[in-house]
PDB file of N, CA and C in Angstrom:
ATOM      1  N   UNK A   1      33.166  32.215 -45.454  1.00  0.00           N
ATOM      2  CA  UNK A   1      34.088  32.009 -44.350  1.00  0.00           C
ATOM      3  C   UNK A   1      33.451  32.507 -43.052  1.00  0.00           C
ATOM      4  N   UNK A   2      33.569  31.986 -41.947  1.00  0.00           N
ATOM      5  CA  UNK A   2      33.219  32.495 -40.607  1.00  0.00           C
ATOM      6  C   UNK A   2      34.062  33.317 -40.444  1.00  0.00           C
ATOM      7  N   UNK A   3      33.258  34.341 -39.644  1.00  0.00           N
ATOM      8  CA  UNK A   3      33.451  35.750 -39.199  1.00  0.00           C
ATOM      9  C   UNK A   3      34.256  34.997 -37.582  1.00  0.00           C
ATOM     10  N   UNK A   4      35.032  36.078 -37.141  1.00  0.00           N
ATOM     11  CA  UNK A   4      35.955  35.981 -35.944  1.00  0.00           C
ATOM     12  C   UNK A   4      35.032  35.954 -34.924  1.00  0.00           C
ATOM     13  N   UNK A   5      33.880  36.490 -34.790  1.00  0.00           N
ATOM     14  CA  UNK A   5      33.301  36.522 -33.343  1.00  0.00           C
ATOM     15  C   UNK A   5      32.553  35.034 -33.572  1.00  0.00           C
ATOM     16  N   UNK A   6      31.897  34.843 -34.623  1.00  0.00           N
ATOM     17  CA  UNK A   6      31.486  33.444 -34.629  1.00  0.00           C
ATOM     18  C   UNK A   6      32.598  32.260 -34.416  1.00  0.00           C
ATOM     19  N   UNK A   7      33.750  32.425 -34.784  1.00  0.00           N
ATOM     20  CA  UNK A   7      34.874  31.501 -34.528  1.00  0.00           C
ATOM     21  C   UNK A   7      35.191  31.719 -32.946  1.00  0.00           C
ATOM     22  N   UNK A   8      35.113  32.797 -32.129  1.00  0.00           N
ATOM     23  CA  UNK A   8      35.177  33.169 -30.581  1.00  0.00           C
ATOM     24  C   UNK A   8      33.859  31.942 -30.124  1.00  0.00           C
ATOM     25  N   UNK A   9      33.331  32.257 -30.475  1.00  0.00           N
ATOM     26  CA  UNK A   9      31.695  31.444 -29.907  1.00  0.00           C
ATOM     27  C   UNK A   9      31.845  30.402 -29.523  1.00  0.00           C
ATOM     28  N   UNK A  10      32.402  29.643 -30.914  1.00  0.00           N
ATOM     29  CA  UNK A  10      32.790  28.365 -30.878  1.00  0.00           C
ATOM     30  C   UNK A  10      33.753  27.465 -30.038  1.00  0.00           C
ATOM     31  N   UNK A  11      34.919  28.467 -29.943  1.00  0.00           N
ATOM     32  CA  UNK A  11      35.565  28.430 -29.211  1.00  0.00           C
ATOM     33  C   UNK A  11      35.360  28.144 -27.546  1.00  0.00           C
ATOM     34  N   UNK A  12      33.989  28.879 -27.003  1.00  0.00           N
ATOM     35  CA  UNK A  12      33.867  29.331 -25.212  1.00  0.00           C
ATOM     36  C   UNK A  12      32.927  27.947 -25.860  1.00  0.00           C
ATOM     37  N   UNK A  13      31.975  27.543 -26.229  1.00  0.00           N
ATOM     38  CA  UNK A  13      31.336  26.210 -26.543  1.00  0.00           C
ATOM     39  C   UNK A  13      32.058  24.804 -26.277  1.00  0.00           C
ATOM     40  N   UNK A  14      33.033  24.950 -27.019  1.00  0.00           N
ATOM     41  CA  UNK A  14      33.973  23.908 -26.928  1.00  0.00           C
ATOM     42  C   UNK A  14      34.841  23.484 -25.695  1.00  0.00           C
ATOM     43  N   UNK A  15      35.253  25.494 -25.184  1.00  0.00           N
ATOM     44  CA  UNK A  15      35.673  24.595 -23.942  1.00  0.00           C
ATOM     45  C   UNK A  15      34.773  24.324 -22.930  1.00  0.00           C
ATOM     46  N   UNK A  16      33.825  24.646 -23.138  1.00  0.00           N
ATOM     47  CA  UNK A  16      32.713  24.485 -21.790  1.00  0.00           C
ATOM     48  C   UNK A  16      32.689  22.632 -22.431  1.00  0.00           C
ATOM     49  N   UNK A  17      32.766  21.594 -23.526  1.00  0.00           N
ATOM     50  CA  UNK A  17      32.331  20.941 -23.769  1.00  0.00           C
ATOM     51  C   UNK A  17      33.424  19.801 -23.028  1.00  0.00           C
ATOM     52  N   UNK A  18      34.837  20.816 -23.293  1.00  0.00           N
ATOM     53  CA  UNK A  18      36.217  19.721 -22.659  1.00  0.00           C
ATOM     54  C   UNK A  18      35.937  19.925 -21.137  1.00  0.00           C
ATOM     55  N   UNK A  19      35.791  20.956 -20.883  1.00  0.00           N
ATOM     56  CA  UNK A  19      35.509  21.092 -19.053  1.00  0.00           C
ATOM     57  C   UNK A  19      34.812  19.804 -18.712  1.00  0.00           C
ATOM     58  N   UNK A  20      33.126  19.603 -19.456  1.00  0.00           N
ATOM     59  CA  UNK A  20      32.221  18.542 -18.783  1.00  0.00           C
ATOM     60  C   UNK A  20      32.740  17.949 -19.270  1.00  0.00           C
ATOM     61  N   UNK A  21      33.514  17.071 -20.264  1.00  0.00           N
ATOM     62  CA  UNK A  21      33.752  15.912 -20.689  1.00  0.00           C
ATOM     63  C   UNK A  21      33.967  14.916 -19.901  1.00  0.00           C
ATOM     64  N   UNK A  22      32.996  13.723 -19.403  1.00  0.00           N
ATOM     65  CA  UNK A  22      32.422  12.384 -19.019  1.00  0.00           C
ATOM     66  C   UNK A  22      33.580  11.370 -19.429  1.00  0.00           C
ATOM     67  N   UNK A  23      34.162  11.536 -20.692  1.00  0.00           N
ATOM     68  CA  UNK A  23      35.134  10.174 -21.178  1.00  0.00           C
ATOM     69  C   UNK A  23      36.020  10.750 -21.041  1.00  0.00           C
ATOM     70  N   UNK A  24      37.213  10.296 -21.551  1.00  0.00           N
ATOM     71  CA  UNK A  24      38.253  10.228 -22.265  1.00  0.00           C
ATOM     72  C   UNK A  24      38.164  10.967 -23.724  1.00  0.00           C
ATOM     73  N   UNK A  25      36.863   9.952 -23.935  1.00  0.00           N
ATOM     74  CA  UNK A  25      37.012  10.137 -25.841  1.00  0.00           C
ATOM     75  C   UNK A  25      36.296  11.575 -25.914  1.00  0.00           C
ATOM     76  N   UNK A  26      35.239  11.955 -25.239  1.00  0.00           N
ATOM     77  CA  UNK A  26      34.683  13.063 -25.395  1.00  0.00           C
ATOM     78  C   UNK A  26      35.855  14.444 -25.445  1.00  0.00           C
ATOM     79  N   UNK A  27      36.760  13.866 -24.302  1.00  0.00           N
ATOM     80  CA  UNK A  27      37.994  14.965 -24.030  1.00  0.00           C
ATOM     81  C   UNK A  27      38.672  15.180 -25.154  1.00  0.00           C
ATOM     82  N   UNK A  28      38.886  13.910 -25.887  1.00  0.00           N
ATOM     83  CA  UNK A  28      39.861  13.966 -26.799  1.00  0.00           C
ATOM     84  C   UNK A  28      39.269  14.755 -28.083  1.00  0.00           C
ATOM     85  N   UNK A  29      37.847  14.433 -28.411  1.00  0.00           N
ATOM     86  CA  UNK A  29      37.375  15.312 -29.498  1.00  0.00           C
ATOM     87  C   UNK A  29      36.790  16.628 -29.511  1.00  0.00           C
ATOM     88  N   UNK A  30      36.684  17.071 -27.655  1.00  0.00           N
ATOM     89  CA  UNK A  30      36.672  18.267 -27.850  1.00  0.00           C
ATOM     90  C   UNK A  30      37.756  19.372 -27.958  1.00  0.00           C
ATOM     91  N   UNK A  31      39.203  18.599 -27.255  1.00  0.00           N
ATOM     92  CA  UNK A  31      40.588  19.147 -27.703  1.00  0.00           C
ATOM     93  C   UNK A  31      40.450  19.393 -29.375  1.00  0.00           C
ATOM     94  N   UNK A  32      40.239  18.018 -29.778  1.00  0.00           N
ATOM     95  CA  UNK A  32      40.519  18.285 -31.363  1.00  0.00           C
ATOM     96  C   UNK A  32      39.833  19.129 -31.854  1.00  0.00           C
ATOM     97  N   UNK A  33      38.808  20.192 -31.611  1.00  0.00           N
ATOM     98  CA  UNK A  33      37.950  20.558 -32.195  1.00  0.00           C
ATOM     99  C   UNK A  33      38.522  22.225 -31.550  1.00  0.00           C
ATOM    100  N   UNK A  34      39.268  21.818 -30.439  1.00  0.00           N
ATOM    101  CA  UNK A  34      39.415  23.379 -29.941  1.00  0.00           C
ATOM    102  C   UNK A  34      40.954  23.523 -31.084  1.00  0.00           C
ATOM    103  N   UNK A  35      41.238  22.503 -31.230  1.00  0.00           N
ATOM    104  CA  UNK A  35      42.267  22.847 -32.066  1.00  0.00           C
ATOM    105  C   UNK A  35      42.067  23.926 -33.676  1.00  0.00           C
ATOM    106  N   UNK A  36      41.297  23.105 -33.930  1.00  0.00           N
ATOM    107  CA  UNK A  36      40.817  23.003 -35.378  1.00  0.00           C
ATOM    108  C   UNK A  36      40.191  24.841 -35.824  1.00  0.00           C
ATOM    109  N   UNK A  37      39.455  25.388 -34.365  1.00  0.00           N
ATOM    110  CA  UNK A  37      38.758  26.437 -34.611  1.00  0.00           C
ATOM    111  C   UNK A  37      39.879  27.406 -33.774  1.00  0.00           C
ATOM    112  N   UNK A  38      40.992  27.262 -32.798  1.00  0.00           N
ATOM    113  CA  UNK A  38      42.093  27.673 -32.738  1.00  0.00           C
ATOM    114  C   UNK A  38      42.696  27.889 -34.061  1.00  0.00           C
ATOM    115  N   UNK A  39      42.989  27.640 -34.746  1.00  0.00           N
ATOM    116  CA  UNK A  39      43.917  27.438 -36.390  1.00  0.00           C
ATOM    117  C   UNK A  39      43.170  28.208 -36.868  1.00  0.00           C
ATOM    118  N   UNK A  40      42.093  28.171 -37.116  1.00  0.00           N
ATOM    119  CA  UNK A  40      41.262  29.108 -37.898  1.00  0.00           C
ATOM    120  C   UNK A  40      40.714  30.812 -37.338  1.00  0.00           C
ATOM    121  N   UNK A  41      41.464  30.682 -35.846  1.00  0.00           N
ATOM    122  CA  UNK A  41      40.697  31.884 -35.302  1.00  0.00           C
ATOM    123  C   UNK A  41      42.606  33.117 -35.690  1.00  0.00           C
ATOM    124  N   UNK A  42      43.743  31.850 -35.943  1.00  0.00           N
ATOM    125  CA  UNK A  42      44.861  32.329 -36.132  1.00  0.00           C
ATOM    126  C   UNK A  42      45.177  32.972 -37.536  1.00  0.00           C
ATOM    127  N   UNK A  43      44.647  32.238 -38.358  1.00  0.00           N
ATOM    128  CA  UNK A  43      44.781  32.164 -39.660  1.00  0.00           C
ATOM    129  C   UNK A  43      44.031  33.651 -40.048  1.00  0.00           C
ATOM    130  N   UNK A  44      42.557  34.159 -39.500  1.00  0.00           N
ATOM    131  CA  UNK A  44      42.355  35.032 -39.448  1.00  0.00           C
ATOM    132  C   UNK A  44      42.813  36.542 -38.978  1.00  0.00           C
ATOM    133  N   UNK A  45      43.689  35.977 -38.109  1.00  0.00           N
ATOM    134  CA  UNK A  45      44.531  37.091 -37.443  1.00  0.00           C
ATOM    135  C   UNK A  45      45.922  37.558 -37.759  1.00  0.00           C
ATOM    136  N   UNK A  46      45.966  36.772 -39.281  1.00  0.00           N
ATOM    137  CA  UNK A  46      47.669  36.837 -39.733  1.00  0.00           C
ATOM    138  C   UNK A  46      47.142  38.066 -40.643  1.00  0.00           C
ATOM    139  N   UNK A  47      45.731  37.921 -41.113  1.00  0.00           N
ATOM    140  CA  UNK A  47      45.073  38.774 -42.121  1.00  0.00           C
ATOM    141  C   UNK A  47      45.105  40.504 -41.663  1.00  0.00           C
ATOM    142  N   UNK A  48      44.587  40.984 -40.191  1.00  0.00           N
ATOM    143  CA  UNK A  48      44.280  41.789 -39.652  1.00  0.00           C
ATOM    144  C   UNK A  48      45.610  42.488 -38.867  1.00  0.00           C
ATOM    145  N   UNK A  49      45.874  43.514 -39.050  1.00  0.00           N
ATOM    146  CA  UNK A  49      47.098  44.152 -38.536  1.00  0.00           C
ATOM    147  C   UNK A  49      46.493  43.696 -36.683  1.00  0.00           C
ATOM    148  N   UNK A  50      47.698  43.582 -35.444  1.00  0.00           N
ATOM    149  CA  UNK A  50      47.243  43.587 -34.280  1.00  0.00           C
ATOM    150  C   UNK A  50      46.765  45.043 -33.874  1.00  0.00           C
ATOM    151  N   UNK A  51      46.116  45.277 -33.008  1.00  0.00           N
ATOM    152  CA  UNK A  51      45.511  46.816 -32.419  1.00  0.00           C
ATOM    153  C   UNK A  51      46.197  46.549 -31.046  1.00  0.00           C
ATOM    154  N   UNK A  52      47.142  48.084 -31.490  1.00  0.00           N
ATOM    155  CA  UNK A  52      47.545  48.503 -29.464  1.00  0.00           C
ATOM    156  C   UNK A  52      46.861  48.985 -29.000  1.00  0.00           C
ATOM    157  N   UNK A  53      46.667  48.738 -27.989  1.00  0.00           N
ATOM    158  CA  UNK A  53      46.027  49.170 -26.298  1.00  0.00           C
ATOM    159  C   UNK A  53      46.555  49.312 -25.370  1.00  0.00           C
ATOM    160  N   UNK A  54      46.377  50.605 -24.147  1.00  0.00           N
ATOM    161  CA  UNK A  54      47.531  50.881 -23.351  1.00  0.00           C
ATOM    162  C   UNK A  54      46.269  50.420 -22.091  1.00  0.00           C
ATOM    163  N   UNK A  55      46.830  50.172 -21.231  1.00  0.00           N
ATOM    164  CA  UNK A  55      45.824  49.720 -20.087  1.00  0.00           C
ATOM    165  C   UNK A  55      46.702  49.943 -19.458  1.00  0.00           C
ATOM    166  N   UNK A  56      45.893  51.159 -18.029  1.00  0.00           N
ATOM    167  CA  UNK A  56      46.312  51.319 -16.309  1.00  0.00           C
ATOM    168  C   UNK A  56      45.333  50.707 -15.532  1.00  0.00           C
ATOM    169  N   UNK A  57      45.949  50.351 -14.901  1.00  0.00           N
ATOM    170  CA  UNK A  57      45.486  49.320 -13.810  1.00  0.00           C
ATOM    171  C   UNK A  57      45.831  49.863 -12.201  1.00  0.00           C
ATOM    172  N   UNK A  58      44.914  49.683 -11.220  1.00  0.00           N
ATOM    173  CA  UNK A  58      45.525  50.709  -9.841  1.00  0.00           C
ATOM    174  C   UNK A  58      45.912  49.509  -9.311  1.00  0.00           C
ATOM    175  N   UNK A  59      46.012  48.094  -9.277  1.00  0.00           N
ATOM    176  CA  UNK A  59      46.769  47.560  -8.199  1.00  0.00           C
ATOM    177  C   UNK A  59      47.499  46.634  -8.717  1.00  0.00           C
ATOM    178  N   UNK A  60      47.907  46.160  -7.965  1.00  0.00           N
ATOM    179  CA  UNK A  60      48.700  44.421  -8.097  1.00  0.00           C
ATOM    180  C   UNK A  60      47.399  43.188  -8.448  1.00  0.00           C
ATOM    181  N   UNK A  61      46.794  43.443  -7.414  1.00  0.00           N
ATOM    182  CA  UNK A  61      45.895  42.258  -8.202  1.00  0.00           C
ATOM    183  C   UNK A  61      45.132  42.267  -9.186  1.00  0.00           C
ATOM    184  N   UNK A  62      45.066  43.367  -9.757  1.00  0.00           N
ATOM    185  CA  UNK A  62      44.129  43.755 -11.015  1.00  0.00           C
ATOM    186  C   UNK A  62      45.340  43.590 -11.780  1.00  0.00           C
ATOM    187  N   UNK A  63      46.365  43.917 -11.984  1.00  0.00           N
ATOM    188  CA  UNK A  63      47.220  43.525 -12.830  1.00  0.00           C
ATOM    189  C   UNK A  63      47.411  41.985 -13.145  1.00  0.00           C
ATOM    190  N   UNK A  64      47.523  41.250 -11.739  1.00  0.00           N
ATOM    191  CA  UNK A  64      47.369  39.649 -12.195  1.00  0.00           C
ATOM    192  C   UNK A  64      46.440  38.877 -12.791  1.00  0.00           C
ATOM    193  N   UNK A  65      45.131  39.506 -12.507  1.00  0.00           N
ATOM    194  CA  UNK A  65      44.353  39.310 -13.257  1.00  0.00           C
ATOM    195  C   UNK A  65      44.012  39.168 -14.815  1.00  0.00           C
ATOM    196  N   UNK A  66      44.102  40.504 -15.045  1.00  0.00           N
ATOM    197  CA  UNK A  66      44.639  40.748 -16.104  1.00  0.00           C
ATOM    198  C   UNK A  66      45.122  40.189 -16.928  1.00  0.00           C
ATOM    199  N   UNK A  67      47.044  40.054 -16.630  1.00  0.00           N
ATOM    200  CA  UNK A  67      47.414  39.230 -17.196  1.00  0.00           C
ATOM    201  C   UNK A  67      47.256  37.685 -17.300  1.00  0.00           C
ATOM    202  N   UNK A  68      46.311  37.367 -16.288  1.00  0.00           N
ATOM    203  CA  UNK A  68      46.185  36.215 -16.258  1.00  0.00           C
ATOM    204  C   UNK A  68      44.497  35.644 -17.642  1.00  0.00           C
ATOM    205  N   UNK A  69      43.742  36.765 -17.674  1.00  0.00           N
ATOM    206  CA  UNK A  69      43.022  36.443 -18.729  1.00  0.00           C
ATOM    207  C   UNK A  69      43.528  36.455 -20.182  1.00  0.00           C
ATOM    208  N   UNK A  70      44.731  37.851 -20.263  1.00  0.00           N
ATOM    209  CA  UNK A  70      45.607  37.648 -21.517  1.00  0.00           C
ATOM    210  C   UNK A  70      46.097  36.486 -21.900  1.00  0.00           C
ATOM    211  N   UNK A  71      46.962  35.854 -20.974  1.00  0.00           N
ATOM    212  CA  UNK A  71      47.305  34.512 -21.225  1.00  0.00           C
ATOM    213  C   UNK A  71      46.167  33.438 -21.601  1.00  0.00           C
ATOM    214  N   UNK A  72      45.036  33.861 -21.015  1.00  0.00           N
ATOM    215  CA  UNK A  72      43.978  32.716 -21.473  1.00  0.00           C
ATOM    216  C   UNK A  72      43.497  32.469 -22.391  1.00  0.00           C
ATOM    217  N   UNK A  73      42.947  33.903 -23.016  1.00  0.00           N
ATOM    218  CA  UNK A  73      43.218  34.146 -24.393  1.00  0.00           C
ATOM    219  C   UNK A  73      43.499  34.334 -25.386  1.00  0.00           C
ATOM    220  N   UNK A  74      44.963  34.204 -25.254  1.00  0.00           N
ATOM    221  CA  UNK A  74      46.028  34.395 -26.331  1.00  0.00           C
ATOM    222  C   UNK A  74      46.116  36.026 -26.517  1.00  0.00           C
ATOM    223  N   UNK A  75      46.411  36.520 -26.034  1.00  0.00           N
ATOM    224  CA  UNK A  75      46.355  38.367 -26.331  1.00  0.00           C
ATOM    225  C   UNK A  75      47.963  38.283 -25.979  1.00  0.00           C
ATOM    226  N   UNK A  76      48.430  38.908 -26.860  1.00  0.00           N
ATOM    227  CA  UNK A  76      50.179  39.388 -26.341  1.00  0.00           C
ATOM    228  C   UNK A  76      50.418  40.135 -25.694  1.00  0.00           C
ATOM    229  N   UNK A  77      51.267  40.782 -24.953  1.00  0.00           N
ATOM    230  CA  UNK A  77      51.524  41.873 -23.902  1.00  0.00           C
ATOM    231  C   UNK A  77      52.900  42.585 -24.665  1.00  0.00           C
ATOM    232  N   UNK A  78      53.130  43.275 -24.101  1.00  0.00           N
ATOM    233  CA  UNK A  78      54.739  43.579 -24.800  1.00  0.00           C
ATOM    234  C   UNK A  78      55.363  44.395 -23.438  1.00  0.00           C
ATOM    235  N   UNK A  79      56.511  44.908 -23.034  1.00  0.00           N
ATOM    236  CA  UNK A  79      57.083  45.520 -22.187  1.00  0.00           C
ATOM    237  C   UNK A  79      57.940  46.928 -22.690  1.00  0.00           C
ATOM    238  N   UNK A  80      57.516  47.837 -22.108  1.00  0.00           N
ATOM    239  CA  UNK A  80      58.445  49.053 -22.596  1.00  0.00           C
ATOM    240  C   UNK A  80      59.922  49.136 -22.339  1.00  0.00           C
ATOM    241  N   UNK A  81      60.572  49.209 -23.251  1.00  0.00           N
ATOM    242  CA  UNK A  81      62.229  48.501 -22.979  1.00  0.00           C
ATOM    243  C   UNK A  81      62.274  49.291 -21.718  1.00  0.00           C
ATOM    244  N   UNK A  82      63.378  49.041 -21.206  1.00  0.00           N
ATOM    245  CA  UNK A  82      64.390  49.420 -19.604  1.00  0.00           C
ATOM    246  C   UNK A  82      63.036  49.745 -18.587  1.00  0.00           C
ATOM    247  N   UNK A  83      62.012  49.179 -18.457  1.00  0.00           N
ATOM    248  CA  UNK A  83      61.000  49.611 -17.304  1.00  0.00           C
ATOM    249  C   UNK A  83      60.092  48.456 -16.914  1.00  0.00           C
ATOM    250  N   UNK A  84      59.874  48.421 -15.892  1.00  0.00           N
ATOM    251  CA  UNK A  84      58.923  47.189 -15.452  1.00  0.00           C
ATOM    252  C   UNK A  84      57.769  47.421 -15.506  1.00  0.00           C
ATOM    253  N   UNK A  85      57.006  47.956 -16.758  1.00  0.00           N
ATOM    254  CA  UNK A  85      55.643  47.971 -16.913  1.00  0.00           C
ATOM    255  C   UNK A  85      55.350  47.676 -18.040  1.00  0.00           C
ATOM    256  N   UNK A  86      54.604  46.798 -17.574  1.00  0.00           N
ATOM    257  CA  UNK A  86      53.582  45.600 -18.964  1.00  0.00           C
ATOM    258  C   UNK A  86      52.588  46.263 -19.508  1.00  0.00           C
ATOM    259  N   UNK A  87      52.405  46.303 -20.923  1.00  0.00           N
ATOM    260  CA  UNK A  87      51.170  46.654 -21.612  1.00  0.00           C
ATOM    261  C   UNK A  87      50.755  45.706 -21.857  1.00  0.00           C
TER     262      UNK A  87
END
């Protein structure tokens, strides 16, 4: 079975492959392929308990940031009940 960082690899490959994609069809099979090693990078991660991490951040825009690479990469955030600060 592929190891998770080799399934990551594949992954930044693929989308660098949908980014240039020239056709249509090229687009369409590099979606399918981000799919395919998506599923498998999940399937691995049902296996592995998640790891918390507390992250401070000094501003606003480092925070958007932030969350804005979480979202890119699928990383979850969670919120400490009754307070407006995101982990």
């Amino acid at each position: 079975m592929t190891s998770e960082s080799q399934l990551r690899e594949k992954l930044r490959k693929i989308e660098a492959l949908f980014v240039g994609a020239g056709t249509a069809g090229e687009r369409l099979a590099a979606e399918a392929a981000l799919q395919r090693v998506r599923a498998r990078v999940e399937e691995l991660a049902r296996h592995d308990p998640p790891i918390e991490q507390r992250f401070s951040l000094p501003d606003q825009w480092s925070r958007h940031l932030f969350l804005a690479l979480c979202r890119r990469y699928g990383c979850d955030r969670f919120v400490i009940g009754g307070s407006d600060v995101t982990q």
